[in-house]
Protein backbone atom coordinates (compact mmCIF):
# COMPACT_ATOMS: atom_id res chain seq x y z
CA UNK A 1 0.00 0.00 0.00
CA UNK A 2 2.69 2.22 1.02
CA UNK A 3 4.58 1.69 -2.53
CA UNK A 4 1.40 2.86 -4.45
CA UNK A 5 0.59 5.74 -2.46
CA UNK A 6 4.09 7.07 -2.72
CA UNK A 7 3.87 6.53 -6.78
CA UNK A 8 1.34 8.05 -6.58
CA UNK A 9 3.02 11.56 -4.80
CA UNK A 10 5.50 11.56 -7.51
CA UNK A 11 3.30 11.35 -10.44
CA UNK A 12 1.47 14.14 -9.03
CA UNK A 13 4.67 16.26 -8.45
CA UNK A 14 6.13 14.91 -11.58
CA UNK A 15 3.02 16.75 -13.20
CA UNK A 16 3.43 20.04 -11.47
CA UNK A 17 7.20 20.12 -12.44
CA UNK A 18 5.83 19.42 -15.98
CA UNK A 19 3.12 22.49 -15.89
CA UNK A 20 5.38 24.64 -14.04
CA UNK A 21 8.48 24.07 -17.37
CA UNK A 22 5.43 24.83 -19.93
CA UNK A 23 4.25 27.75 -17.99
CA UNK A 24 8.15 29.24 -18.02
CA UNK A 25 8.47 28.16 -21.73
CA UNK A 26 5.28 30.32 -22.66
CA UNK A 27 6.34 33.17 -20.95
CA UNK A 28 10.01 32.90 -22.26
CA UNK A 29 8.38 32.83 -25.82
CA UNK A 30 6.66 36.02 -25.61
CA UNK A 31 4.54 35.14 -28.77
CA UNK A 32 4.19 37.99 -32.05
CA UNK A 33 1.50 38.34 -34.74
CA UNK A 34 1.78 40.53 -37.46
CA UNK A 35 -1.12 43.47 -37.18
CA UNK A 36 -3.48 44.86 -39.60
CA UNK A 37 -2.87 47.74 -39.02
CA UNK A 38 -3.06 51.35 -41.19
CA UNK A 39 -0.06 53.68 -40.85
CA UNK A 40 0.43 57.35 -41.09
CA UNK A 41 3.18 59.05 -40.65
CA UNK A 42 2.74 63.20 -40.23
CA UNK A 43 -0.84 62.57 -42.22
CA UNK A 44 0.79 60.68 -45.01
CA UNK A 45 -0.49 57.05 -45.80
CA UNK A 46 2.09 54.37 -46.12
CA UNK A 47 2.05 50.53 -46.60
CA UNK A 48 4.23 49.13 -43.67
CA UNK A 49 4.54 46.26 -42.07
CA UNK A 50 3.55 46.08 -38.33
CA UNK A 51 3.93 43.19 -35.61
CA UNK A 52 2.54 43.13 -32.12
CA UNK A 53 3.98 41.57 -29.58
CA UNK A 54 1.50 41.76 -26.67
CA UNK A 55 0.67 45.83 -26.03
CA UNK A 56 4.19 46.34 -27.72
CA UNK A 57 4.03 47.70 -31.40
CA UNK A 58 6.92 46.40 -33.64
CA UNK A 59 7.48 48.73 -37.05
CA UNK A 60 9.06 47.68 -40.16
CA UNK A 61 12.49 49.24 -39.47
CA UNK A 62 14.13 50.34 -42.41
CA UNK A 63 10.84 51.62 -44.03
CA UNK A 64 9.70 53.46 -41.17
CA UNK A 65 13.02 55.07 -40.11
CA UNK A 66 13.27 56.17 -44.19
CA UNK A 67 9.61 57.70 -43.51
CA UNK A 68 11.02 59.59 -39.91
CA UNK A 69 14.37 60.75 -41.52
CA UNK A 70 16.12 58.34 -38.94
CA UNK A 71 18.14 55.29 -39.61
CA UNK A 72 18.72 52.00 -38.22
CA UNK A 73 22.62 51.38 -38.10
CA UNK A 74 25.43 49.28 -35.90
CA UNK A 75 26.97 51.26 -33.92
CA UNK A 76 30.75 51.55 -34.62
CA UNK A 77 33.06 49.35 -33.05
CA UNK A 78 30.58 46.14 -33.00
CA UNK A 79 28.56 48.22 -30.57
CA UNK A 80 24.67 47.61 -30.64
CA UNK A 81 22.17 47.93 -33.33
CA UNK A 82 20.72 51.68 -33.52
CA UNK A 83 18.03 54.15 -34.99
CA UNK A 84 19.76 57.70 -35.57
CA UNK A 85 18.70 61.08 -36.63
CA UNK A 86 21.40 63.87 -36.99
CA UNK A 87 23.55 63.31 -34.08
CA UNK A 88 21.01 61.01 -31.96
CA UNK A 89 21.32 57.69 -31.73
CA UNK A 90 18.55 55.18 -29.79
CA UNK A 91 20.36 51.54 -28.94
CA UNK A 92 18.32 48.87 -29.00
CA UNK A 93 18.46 45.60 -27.19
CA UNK A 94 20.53 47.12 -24.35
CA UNK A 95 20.17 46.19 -20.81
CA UNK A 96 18.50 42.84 -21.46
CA UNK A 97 15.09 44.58 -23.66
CA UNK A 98 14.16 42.70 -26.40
CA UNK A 99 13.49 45.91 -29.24
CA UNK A 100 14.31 44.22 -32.36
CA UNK A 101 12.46 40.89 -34.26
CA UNK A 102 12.87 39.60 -37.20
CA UNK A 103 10.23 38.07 -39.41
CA UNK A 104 10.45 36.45 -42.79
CA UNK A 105 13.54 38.22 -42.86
CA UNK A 106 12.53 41.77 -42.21
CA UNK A 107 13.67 43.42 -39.05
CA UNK A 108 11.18 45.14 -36.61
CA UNK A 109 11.70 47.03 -33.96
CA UNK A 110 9.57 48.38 -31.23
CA UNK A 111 8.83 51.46 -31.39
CA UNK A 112 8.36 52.46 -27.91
CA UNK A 113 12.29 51.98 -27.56
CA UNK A 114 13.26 54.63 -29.94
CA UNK A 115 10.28 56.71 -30.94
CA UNK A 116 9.83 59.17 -27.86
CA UNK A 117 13.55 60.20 -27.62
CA UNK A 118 13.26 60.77 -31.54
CA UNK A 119 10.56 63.24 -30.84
CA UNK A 120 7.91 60.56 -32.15
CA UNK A 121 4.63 60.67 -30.97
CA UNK A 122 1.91 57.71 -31.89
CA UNK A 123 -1.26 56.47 -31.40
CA UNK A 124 -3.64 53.38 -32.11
CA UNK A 125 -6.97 53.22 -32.55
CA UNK A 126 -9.37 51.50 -34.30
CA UNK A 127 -6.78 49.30 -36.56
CA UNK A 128 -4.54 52.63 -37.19
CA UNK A 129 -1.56 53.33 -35.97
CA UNK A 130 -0.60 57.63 -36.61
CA UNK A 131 2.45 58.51 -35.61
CA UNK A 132 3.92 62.34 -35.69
CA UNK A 133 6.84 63.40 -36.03
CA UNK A 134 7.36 66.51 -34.99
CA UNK A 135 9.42 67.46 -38.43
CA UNK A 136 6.73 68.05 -40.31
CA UNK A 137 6.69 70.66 -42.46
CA UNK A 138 4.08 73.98 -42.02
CA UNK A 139 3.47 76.97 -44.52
CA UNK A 140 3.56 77.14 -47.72
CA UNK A 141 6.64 76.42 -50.51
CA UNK A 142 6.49 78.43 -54.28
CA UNK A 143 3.90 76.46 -56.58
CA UNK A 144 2.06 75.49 -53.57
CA UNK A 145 -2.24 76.22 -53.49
CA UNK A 146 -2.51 78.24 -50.56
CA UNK A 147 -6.02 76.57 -48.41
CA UNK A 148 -9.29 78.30 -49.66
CA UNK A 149 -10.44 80.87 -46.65
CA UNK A 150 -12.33 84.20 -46.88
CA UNK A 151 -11.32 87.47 -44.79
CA UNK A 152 -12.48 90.73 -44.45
CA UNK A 153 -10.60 93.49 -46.56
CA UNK A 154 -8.74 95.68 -43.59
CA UNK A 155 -9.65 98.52 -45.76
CA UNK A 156 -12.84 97.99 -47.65
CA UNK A 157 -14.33 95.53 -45.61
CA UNK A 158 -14.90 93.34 -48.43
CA UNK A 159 -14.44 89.81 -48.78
CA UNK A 160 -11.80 88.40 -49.98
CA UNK A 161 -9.89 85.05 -50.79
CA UNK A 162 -6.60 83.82 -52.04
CA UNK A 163 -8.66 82.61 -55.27
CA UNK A 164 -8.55 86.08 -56.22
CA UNK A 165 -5.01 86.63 -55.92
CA UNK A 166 -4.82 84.04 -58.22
CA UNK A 167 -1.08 84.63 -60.52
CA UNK A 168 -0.32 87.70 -58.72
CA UNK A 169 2.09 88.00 -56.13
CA UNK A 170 0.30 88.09 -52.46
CA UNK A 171 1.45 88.45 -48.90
CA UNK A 172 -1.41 87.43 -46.75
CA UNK A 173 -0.31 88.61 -42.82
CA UNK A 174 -2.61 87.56 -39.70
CA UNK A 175 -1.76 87.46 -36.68
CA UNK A 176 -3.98 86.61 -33.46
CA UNK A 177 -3.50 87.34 -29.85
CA UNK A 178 -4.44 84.72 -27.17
């Protein structure tokens, strides 16, 4: 009796010791999908690839950092894998973080490691994912259609628009105190 109950005990702890390995091989897995998602960058559509790895959101690397003026580069010297703009550079999979994947031989990388301290701002909703940032360009270059508006003429009080400026030469000045 004694020799059954005590094959018994280590079944059942054989079985724990069994659940408990699967349980640390899950976690150590950290499983990825690819996301449908839509991507804009500063209002601009592009087609990019995006994984997910839990709440983390992996980007394309090379194609994204073209769209950010950034780039993804060793380091020199061996040193770590990098996204750079200008003088910044972001390393990624420092201090044990896991910021770069690679699927079907494309390299992703997550852009919480490197997008805030590029001046990158995001957001997902909905199946989108915008992202800004922060270099986008405002006014107005030569050949460009100034938006349609209407406005008061300071003078005659008439209305007018940059539709009837239209080939001429035009300085429109406002200015607005808050």
């Amino acid at each position: 009796m004694k020799h059954k109950s005590m094959i018994g005990i280590l079944k059942y702890f054989a079985g724990l010791v069994i659940c408990f390995c699967l349980l640390a091989q899950a976690d150590a897995r950290k499983e990825w999908h690819m996301a449908e998602l839509k991507v804009s960058v500063d209002g601009k559509s592009i087609d990019l690839p995006v994984a997910r790895q839990g709440d983390e959101i992996f980007v394309a690397l090379d194609d994204f950092c073209a769209e950010v003026n950034a780039e993804a580069k060793t380091l020199e010297d061996g040193g770590p894998l990098a996204v750079c703009r200008e003088d910044l550079c972001i390393p990624l999979n420092v201090s044990g973080t896991e910021d770069t994947l690679t699927v079907d031989g494309v390299l992703f990388g997550r852009l919480a490691a490197f997008g805030e301290p590029l001046g990158l701002s995001w957001a997902q909703n909905n199946g989108s994912l915008a992202v800004i940032s922060g270099q986008a360009v405002s006014g107005l270059g030569i050949g460009n259609t100034p938006p349609s508006f209407t406005i008061p003429d300071l003078y005659t009080g008439a209305s007018v628009s940059p539709s009837d400026y239209l080939g001429k030469k035009t300085v429109f000045y406002m200015w607005a105190s808050w």
